[in-house]
C-alpha atoms as a PDB file:
ATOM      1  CA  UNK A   1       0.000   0.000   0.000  1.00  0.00           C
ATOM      2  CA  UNK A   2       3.270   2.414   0.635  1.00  0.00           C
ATOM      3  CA  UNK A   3       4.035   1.828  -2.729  1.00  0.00           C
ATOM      4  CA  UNK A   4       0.937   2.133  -4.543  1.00  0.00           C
ATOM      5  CA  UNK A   5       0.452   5.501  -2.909  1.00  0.00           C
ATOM      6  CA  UNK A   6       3.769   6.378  -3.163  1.00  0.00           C
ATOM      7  CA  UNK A   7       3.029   5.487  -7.447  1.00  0.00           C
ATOM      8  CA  UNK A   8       0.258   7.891  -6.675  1.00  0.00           C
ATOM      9  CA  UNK A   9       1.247  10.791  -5.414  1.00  0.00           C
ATOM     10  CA  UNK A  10       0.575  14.003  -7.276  1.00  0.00           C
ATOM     11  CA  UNK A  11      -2.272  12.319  -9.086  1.00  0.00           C
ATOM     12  CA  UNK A  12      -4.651  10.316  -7.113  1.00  0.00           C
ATOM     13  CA  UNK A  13      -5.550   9.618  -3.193  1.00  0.00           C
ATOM     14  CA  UNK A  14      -6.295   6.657  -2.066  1.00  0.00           C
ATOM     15  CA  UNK A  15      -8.218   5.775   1.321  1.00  0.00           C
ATOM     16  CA  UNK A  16      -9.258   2.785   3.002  1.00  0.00           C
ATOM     17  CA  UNK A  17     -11.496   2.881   6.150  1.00  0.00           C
ATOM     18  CA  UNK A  18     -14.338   1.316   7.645  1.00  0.00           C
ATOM     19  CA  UNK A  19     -17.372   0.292   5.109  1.00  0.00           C
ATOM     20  CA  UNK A  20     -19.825   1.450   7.908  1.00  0.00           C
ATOM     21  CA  UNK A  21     -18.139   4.919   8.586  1.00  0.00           C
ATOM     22  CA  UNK A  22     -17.797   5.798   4.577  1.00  0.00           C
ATOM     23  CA  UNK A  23     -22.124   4.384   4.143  1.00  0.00           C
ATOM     24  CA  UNK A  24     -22.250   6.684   7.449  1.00  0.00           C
ATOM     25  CA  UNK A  25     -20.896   9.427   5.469  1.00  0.00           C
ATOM     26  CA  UNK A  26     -22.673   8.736   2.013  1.00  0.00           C
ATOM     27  CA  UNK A  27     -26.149   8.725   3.728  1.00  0.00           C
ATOM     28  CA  UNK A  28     -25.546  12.255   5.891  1.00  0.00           C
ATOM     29  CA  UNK A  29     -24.664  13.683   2.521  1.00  0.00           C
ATOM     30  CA  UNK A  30     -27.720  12.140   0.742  1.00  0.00           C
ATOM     31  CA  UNK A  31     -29.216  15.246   0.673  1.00  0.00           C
ATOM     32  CA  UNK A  32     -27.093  17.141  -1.057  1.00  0.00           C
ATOM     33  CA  UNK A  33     -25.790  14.568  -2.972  1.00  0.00           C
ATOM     34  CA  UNK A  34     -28.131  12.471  -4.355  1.00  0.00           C
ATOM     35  CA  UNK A  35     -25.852  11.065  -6.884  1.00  0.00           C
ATOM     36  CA  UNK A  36     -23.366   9.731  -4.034  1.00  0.00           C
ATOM     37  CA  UNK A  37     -25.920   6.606  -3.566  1.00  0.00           C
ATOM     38  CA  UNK A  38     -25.340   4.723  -6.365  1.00  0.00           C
ATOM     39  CA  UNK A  39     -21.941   3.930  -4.558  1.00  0.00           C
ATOM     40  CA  UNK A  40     -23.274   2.132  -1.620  1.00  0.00           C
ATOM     41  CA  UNK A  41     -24.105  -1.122  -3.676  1.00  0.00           C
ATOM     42  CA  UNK A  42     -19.788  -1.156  -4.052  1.00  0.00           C
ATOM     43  CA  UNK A  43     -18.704  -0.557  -0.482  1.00  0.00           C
ATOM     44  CA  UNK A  44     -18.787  -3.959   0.721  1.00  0.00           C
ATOM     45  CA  UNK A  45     -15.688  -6.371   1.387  1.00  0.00           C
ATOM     46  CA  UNK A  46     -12.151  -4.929   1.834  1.00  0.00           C
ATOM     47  CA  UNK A  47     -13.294  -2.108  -0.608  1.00  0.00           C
ATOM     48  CA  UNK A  48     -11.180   1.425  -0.696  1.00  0.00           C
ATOM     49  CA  UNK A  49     -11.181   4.620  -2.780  1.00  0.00           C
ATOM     50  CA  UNK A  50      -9.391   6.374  -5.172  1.00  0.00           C
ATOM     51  CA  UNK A  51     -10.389   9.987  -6.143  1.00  0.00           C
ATOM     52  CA  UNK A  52      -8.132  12.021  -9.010  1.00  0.00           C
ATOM     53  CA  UNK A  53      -8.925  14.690 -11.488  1.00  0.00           C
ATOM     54  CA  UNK A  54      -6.606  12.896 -13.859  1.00  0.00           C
ATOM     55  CA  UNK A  55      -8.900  12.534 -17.385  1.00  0.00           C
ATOM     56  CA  UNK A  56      -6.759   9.115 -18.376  1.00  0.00           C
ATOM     57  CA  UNK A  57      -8.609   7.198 -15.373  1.00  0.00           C
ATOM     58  CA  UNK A  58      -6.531   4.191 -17.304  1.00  0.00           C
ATOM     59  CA  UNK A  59      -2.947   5.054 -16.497  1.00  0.00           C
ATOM     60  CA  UNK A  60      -4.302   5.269 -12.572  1.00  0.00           C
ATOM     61  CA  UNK A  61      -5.546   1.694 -12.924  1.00  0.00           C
ATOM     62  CA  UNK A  62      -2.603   0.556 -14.468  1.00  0.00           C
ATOM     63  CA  UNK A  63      -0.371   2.001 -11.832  1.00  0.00           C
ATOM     64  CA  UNK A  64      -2.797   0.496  -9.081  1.00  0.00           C
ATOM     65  CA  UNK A  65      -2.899  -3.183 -10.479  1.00  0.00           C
ATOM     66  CA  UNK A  66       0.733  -3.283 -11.297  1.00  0.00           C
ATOM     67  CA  UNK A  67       1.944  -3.215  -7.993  1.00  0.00           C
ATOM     68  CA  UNK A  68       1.951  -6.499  -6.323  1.00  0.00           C
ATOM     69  CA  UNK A  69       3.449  -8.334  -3.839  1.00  0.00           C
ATOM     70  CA  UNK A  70       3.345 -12.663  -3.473  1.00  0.00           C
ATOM     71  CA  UNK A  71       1.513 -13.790  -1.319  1.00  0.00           C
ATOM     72  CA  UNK A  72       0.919 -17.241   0.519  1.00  0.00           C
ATOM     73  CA  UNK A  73      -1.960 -19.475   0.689  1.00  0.00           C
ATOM     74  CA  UNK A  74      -3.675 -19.390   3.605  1.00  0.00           C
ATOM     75  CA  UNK A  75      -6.174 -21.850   4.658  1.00  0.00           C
ATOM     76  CA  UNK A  76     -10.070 -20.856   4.425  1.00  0.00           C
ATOM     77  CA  UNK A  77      -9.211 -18.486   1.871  1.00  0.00           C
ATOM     78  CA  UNK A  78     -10.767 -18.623  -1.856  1.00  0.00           C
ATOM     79  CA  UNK A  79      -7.886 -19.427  -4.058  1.00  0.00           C
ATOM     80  CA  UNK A  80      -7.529 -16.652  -7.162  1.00  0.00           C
ATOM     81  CA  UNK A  81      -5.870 -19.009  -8.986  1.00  0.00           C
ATOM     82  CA  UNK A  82      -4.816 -22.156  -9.806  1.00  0.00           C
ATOM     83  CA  UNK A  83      -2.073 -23.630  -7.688  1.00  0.00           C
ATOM     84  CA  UNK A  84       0.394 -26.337  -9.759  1.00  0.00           C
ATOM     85  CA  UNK A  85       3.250 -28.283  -8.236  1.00  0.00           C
ATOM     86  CA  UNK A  86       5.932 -28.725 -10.357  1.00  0.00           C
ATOM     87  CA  UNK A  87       7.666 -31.965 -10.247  1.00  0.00           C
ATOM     88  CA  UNK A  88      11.634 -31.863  -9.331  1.00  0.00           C
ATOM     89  CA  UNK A  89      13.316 -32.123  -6.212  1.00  0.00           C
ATOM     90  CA  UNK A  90      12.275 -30.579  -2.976  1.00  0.00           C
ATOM     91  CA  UNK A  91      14.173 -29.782   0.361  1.00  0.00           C
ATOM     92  CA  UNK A  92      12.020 -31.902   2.179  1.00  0.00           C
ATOM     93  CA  UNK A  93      13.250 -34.612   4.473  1.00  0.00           C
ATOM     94  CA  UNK A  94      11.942 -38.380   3.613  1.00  0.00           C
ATOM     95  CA  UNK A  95      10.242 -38.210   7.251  1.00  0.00           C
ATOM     96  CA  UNK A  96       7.893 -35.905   5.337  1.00  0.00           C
ATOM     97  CA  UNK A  97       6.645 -38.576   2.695  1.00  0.00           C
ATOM     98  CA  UNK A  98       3.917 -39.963   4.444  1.00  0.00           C
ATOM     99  CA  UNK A  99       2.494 -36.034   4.421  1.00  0.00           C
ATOM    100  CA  UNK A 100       2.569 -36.265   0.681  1.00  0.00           C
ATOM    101  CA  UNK A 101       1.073 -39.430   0.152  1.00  0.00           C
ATOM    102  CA  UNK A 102      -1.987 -38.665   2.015  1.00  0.00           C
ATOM    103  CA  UNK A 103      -2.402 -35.687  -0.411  1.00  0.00           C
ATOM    104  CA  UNK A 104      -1.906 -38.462  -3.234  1.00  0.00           C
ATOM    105  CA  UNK A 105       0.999 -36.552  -4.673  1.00  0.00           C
ATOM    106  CA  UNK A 106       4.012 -39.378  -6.114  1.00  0.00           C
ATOM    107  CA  UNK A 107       7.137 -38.852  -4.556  1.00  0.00           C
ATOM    108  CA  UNK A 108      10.860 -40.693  -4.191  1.00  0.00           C
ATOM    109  CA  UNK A 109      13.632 -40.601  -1.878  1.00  0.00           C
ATOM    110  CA  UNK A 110      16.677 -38.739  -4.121  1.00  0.00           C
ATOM    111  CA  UNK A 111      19.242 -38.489  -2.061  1.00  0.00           C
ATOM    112  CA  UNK A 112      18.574 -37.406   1.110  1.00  0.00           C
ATOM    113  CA  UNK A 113      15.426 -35.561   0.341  1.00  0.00           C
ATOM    114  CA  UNK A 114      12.158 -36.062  -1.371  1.00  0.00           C
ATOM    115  CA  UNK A 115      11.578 -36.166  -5.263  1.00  0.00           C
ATOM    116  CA  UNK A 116       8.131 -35.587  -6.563  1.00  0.00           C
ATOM    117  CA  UNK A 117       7.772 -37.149  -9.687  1.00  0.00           C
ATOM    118  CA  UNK A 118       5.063 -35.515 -11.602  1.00  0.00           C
ATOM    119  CA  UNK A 119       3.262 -32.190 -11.829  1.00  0.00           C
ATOM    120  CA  UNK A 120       0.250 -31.378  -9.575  1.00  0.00           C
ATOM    121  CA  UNK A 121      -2.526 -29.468  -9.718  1.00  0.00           C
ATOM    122  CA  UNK A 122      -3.217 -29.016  -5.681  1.00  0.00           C
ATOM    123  CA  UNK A 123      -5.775 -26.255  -5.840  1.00  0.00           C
ATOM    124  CA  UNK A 124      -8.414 -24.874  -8.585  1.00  0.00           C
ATOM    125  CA  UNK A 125     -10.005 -21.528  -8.829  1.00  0.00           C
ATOM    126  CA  UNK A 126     -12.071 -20.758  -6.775  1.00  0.00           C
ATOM    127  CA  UNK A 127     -12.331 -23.211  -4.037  1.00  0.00           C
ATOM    128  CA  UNK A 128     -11.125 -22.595  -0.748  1.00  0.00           C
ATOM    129  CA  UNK A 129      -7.808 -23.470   0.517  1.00  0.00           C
ATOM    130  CA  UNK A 130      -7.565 -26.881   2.905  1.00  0.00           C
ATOM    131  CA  UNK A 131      -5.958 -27.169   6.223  1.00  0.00           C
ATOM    132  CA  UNK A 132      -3.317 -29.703   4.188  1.00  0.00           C
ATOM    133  CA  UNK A 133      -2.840 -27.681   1.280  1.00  0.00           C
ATOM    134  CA  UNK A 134      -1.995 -24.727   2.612  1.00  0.00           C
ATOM    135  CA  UNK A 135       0.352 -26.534   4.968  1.00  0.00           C
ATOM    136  CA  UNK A 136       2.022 -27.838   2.275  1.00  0.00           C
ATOM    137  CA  UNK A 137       3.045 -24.872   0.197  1.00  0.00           C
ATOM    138  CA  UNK A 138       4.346 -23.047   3.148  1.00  0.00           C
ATOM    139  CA  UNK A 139       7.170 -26.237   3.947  1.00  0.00           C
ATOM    140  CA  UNK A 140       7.978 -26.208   0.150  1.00  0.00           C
ATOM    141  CA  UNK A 141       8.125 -22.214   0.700  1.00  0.00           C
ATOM    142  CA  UNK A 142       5.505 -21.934  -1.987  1.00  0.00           C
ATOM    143  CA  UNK A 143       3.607 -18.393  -1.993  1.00  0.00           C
ATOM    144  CA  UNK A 144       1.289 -19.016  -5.260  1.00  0.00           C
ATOM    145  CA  UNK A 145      -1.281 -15.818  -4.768  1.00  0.00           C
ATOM    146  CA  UNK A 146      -0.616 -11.918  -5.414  1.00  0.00           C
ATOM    147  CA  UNK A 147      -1.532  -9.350  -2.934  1.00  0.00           C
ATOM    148  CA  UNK A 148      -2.550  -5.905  -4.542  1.00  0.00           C
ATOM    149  CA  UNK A 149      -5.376  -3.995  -5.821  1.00  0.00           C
ATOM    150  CA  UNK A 150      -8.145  -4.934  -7.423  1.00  0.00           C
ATOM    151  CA  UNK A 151     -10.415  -2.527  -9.468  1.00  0.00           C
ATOM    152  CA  UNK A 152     -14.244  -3.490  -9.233  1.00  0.00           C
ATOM    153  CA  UNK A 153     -16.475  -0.197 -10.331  1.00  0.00           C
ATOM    154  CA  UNK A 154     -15.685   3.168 -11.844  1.00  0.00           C
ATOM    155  CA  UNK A 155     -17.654   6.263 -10.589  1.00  0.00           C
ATOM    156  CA  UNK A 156     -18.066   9.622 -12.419  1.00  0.00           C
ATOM    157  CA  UNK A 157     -20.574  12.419 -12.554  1.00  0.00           C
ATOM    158  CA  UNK A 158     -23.069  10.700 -10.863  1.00  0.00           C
ATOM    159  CA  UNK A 159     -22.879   7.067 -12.496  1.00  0.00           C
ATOM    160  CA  UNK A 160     -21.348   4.050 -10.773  1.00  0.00           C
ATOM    161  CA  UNK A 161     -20.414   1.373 -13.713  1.00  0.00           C
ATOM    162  CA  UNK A 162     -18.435  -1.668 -13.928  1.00  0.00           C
ATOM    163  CA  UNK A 163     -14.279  -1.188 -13.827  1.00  0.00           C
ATOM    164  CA  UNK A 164     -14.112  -2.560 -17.681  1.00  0.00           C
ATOM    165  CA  UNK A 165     -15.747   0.462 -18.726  1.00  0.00           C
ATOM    166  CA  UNK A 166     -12.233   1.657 -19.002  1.00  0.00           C
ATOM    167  CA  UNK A 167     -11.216  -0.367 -21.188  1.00  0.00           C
ATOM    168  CA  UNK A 168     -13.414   0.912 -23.788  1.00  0.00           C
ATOM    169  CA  UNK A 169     -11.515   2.633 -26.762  1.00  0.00           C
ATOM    170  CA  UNK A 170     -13.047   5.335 -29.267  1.00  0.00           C
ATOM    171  CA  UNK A 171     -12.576   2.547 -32.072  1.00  0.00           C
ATOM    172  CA  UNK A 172     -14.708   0.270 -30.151  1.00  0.00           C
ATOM    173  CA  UNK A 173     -17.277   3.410 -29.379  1.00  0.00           C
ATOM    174  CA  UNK A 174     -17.012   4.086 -32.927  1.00  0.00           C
ATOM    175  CA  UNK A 175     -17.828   0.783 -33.912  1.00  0.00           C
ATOM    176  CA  UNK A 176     -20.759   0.287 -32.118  1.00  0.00           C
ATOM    177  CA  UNK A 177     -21.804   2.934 -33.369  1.00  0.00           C
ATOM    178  CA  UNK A 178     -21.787   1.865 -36.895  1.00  0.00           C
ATOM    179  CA  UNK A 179     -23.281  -1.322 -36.336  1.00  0.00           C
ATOM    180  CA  UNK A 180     -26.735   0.870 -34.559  1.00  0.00           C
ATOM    181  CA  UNK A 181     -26.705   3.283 -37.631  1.00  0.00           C
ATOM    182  CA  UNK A 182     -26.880   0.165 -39.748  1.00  0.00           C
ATOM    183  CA  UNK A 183     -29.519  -1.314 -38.111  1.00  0.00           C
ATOM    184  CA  UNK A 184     -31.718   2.133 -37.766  1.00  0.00           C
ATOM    185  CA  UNK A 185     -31.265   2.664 -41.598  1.00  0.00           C
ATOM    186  CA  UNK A 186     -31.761  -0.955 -42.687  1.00  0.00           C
ATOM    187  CA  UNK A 187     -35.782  -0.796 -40.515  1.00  0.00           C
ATOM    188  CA  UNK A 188     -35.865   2.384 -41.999  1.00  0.00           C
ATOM    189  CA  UNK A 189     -35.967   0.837 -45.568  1.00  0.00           C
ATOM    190  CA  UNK A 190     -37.772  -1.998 -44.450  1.00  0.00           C
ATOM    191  CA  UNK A 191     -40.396   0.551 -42.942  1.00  0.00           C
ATOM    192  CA  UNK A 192     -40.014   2.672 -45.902  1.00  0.00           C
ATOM    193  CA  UNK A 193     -39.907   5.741 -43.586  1.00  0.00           C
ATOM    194  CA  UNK A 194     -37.618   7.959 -44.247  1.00  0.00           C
ATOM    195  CA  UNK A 195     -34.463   8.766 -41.416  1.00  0.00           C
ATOM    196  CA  UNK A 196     -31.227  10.703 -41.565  1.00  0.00           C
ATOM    197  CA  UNK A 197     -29.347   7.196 -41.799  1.00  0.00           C
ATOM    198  CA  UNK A 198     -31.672   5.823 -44.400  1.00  0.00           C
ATOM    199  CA  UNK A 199     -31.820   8.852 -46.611  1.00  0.00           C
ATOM    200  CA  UNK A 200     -28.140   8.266 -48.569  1.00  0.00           C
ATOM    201  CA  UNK A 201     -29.369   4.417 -49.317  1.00  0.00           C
ATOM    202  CA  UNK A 202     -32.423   6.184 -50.582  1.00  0.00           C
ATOM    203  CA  UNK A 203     -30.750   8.251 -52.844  1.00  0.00           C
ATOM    204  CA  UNK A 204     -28.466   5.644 -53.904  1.00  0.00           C
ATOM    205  CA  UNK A 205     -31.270   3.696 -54.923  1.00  0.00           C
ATOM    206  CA  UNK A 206     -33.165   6.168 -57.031  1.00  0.00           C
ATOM    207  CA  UNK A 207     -29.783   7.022 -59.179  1.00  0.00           C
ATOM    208  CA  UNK A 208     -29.812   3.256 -59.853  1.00  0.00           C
ATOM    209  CA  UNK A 209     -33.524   3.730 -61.084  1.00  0.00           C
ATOM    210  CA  UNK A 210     -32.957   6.150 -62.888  1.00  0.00           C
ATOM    211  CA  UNK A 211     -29.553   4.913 -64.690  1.00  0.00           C
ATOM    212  CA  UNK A 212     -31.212   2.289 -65.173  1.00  0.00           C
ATOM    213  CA  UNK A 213     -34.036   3.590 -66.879  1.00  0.00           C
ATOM    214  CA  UNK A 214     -31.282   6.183 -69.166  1.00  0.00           C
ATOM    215  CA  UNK A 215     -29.021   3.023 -70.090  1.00  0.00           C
ATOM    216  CA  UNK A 216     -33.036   1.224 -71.411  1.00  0.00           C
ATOM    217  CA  UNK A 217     -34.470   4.327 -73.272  1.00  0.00           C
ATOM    218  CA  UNK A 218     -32.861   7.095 -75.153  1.00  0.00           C
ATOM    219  CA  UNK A 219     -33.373   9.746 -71.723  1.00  0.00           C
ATOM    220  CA  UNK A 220     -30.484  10.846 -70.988  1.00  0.00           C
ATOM    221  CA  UNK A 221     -28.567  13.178 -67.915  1.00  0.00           C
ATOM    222  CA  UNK A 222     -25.279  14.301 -66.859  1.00  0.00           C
ATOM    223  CA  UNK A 223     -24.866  11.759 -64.643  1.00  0.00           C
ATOM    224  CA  UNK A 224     -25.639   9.146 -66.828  1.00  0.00           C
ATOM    225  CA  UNK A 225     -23.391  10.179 -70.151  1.00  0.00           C
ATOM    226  CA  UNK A 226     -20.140   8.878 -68.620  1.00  0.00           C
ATOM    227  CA  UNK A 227     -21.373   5.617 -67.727  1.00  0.00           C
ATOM    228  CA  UNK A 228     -23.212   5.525 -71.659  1.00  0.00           C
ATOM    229  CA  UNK A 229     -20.324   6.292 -73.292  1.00  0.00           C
ATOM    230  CA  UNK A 230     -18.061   3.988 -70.793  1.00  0.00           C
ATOM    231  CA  UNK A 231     -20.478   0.988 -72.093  1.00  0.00           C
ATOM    232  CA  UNK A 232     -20.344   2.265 -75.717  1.00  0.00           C
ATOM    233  CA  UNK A 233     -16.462   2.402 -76.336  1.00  0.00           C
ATOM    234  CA  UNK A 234     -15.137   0.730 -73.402  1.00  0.00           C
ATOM    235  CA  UNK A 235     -11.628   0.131 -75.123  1.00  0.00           C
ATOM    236  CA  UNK A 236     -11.414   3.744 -74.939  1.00  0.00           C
ATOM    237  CA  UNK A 237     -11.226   4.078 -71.131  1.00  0.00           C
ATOM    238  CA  UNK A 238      -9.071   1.733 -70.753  1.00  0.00           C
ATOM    239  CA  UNK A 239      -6.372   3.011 -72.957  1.00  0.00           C
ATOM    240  CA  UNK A 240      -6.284   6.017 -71.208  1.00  0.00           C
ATOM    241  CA  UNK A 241      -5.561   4.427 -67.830  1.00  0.00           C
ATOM    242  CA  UNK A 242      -1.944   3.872 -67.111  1.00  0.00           C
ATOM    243  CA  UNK A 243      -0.632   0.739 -67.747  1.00  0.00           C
ATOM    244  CA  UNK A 244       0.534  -0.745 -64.426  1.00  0.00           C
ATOM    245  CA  UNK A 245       3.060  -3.384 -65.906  1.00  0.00           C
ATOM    246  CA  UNK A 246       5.558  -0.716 -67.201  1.00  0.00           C
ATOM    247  CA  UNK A 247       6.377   2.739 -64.855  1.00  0.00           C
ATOM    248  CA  UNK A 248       6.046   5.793 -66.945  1.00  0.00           C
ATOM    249  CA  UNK A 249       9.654   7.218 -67.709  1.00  0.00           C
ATOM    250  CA  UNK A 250      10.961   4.030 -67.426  1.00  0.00           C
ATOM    251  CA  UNK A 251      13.101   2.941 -70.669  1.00  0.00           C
ATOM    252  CA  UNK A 252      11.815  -0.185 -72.484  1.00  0.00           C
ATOM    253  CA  UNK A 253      13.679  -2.678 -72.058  1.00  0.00           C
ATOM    254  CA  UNK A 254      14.580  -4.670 -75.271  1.00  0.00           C
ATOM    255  CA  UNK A 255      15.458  -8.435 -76.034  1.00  0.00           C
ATOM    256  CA  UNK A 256      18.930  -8.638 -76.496  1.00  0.00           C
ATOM    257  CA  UNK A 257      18.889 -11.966 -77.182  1.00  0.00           C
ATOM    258  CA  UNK A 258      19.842 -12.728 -81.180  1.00  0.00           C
ATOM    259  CA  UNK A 259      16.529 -13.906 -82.967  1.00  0.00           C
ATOM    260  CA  UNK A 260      17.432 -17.238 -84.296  1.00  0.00           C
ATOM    261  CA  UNK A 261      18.322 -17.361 -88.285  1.00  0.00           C
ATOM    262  CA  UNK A 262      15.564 -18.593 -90.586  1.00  0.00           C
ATOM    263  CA  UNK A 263      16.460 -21.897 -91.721  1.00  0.00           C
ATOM    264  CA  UNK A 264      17.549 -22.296 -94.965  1.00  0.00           C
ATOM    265  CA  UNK A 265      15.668 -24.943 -97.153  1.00  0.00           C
ATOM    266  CA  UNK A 266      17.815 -28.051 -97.990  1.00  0.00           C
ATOM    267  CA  UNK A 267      18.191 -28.995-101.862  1.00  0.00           C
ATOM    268  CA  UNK A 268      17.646 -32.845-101.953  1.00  0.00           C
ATOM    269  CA  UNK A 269      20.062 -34.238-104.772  1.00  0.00           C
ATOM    270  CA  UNK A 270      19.169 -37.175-107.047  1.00  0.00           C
ATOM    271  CA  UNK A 271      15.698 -37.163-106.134  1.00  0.00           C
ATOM    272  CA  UNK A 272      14.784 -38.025-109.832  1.00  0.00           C
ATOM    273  CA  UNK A 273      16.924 -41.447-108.966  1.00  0.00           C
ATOM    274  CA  UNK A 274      15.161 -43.878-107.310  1.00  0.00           C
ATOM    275  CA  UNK A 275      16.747 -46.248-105.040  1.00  0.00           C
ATOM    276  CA  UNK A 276      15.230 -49.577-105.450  1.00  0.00           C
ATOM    277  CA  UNK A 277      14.136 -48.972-109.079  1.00  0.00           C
END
């Protein structure tokens, strides 16, 4: 906690204290701050508070989950994660083994101490720590768990929301975003009343009418010609496009290989004679 504050200083504040005392304070306040409520649901547990004016509310999370210390696994306690012994040799003595076998884990005598022979998975996520277990890691000097800070809700002008709030980006707001004008302009159509999101898909679709209608008949419009005459001489517009296999500027390059002499017919002599005549 030295640390983290320490991290801190010069942008944030943080303050533990007693759940009852800061509900205490929340409720006297009520009055005047209404808004203050919607924090009470959060203040429950080991639960503490950190006020900044800092816009990037990010970089304070950051600095608040990055500091941790290990810590071991005490008995009672919900594990955060899961807890594997690695196999290898241990400093325990072989008076020890008996310990280990009641906890089913394989084990050898290597030498003076006690070799366990495959990997274990003593604890999963989630349940609570045994008597044995926890007994266990502290004689292999095991401390599997962190000790820090945890964010769990993010408060600001008035609204209390869940911590991965801040982890929203603008591409992700922007996205979202994107995906509701979509759907507003695609019931829209399907509605066929008009909306500001529908109205370019509107417009789009009459110019196709109506192109369509030009390219059929003999009616034309400015914004039909280029596509007529496109369809009419096509080898036209393509000529004019630069040719992407050859830079402009570039000089041509030539065969310089020697073009292979025409072959020169061969008189056949005697022909008039015939062999087996």
């Amino acid at each position: 906690m030295q640390k983290i504050r320490r991290e801190l200083r010069g942008k944030a504040v943080l303050c533990m204290g007693k759940n009852t005392m800061m509900r205490k304070v929340i409720r006297l306040h009520e009055d005047t701050h209404p808004e203050w409520v919607s924090l009470l649901d959060w203040i429950t547990g080991n639960i503490g508070l950190v006020f900044t004016n800092v816009p990037d509310m990010k970089s304070i999370r950051d600095t608040c989950l990055s500091l941790k210390v290990p810590a071991s696994a005490k008995a009672g306690i919900k594990a955060p994660s899961d807890v594997i012994i690695q196999k290898g040799i241990t400093t325990l003595e072989p008076t020890k083994t008996s310990f280990l076998q009641a906890l089913n884990i394989p084990t050898k005598i290597n030498k003076g101490t006690i070799e366990i022979l495959a990997d274990v998975h003593l604890i999963k996520k989630g349940d609570k720590v045994g008597s044995s277990e926890s007994t266990l890691l502290q004689m292999l000097d095991i401390r599997p768990f962190q000790y820090g800070l945890q964010m769990v809700a993010f408060y600001e002008e008035g609204f209390t929301t869940d911590a991965s709030v801040i982890d929203t980006t603008d591409e992700v707001i922007l996205s979202k975003f994107l995906v509701g004008i979509g759907n507003v302009a695609s019931l829209s159509l399907g509605l066929s009343y008009p909306s500001t999101a529908s109205f370019p898909h509107v417009v789009l679709n009459g110019f196709k009418n109506l192109l369509a209608i030009s390219l059929g008949t003999s009616y034309e419009f400015e914004q039909a010609n280029t596509i007529k005459q496109i369809l009419e001489n096509p080898g036209a517009f393509a000529s004019a496009a630069p040719s992407s296999a050859q830079p402009s500027g570039a000089p041509s390059q030539q065969n310089t290989a020697p073009e292979p002499e025409p072959e020169e017919p061969e008189e056949d002599e005697g022909l008039e004679f015939d062999l087996f005549g």
